[in-house]
C-alpha atoms as a PDB file:
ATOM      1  CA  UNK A   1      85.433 -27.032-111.074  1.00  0.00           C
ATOM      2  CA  UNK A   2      86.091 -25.920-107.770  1.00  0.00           C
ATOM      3  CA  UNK A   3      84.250 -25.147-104.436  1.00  0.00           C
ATOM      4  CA  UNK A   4      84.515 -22.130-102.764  1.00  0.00           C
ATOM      5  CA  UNK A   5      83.681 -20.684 -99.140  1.00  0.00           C
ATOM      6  CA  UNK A   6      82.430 -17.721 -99.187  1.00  0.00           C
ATOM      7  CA  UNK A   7      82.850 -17.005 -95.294  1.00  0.00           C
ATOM      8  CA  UNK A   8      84.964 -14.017 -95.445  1.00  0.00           C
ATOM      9  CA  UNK A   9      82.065 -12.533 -97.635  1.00  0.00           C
ATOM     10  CA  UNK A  10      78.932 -13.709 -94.531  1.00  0.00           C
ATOM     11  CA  UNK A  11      81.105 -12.544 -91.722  1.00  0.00           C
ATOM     12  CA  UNK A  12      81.785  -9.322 -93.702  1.00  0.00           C
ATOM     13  CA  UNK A  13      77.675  -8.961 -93.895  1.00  0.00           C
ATOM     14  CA  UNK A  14      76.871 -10.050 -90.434  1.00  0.00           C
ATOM     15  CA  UNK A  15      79.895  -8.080 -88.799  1.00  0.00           C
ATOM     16  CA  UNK A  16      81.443 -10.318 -86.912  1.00  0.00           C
ATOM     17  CA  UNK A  17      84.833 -11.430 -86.720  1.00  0.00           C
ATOM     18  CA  UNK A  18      86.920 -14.773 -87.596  1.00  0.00           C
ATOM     19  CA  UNK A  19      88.005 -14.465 -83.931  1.00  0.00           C
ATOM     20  CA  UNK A  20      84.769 -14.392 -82.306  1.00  0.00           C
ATOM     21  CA  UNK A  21      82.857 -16.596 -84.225  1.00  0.00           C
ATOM     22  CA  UNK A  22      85.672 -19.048 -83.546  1.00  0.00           C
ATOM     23  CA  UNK A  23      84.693 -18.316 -80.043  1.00  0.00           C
ATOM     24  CA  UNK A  24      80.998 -18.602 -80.626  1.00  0.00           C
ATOM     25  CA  UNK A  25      81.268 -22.560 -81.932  1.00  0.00           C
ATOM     26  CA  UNK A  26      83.621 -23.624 -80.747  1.00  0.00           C
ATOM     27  CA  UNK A  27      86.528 -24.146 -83.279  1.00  0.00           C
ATOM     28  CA  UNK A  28      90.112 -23.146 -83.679  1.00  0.00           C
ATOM     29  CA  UNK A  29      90.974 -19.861 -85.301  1.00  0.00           C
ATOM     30  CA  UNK A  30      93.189 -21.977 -87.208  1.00  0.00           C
ATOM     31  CA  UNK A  31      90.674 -23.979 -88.790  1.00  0.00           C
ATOM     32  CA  UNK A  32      88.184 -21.191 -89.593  1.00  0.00           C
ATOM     33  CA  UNK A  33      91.158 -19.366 -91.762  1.00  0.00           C
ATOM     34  CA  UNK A  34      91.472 -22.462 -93.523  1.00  0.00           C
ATOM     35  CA  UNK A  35      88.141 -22.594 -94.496  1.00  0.00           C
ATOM     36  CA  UNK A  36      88.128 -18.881 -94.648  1.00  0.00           C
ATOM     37  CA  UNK A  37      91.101 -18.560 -97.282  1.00  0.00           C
ATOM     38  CA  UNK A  38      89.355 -21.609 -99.536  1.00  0.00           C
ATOM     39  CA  UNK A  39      92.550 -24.004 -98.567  1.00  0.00           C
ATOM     40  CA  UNK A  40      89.906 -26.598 -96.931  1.00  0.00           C
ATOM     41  CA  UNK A  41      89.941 -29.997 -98.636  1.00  0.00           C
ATOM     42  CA  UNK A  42      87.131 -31.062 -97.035  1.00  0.00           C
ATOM     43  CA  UNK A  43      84.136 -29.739 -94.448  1.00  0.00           C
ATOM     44  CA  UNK A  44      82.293 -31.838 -91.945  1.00  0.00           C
ATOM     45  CA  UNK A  45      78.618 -31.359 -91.601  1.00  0.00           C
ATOM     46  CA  UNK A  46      78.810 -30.614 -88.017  1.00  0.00           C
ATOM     47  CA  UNK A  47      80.942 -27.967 -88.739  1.00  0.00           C
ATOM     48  CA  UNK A  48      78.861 -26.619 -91.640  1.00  0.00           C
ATOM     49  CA  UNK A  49      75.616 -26.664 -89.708  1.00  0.00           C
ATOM     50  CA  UNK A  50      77.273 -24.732 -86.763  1.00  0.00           C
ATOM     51  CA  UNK A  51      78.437 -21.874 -89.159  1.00  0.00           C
ATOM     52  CA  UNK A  52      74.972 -21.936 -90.451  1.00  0.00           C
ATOM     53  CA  UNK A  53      73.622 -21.641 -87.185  1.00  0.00           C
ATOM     54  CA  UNK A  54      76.020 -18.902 -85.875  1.00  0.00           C
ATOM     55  CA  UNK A  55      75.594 -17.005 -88.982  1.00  0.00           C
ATOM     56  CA  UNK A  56      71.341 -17.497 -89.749  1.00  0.00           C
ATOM     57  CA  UNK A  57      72.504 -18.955 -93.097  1.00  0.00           C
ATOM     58  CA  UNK A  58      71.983 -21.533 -95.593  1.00  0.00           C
ATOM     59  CA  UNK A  59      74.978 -24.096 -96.556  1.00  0.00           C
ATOM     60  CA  UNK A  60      74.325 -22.281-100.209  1.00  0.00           C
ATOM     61  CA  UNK A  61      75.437 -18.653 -98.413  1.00  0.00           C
ATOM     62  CA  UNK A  62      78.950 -20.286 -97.602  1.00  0.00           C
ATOM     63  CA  UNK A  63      79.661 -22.170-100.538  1.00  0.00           C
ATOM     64  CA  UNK A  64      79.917 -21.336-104.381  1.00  0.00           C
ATOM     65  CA  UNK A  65      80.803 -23.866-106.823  1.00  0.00           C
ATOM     66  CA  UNK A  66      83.145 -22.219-109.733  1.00  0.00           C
ATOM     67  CA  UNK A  67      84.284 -23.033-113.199  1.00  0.00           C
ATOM     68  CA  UNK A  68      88.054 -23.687-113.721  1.00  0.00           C
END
C-alpha cells in the first residue's frame, strides 16, 4: 500500500500554481514538489492543514491511499 498526494490534481482544479501557493503559505517551492511528485516520506499536520486552508479542501482531497 502506498499513499499518494494528489496536489498536482487540486492545484490543477483550483488554478493556481506550485509557485504561488508556495508563496501563499509560506513554504519552499522545493518542498511543495516533493510533496507534489509523491517523493514525501512524511507530512506534518501544520503543513497539511495550511494546504487545506489555501486550497478550501479536505486532508481526503490531497491524499489517496493505493494498492501495490
Amino acid at each position: 500500500m502506498a499513499i499518494h498526494v494528489k496536489l498536482d490534481a487540486v492545484l490543477l482544479e483550483r488554478g493556481i500554481t506550485l509557485t504561488e501557493l508556495a508563496e501563499r503559505i509560506g513554504l519552499t517551492l522545493a518542498n511543495l514538489s516533493v510533496l507534489k511528485t509523491n517523493k514525501a516520506r512524511a507530512v506534518r499536520f501544520s503543513t497539511l492543514d495550511a494546504l487545506c486552508r489555501e486550497l478550501n479542501c479536505q486532508p481526503g482531497d490531497l491524499l489517496e491511499r493505493v494498492p501495490d
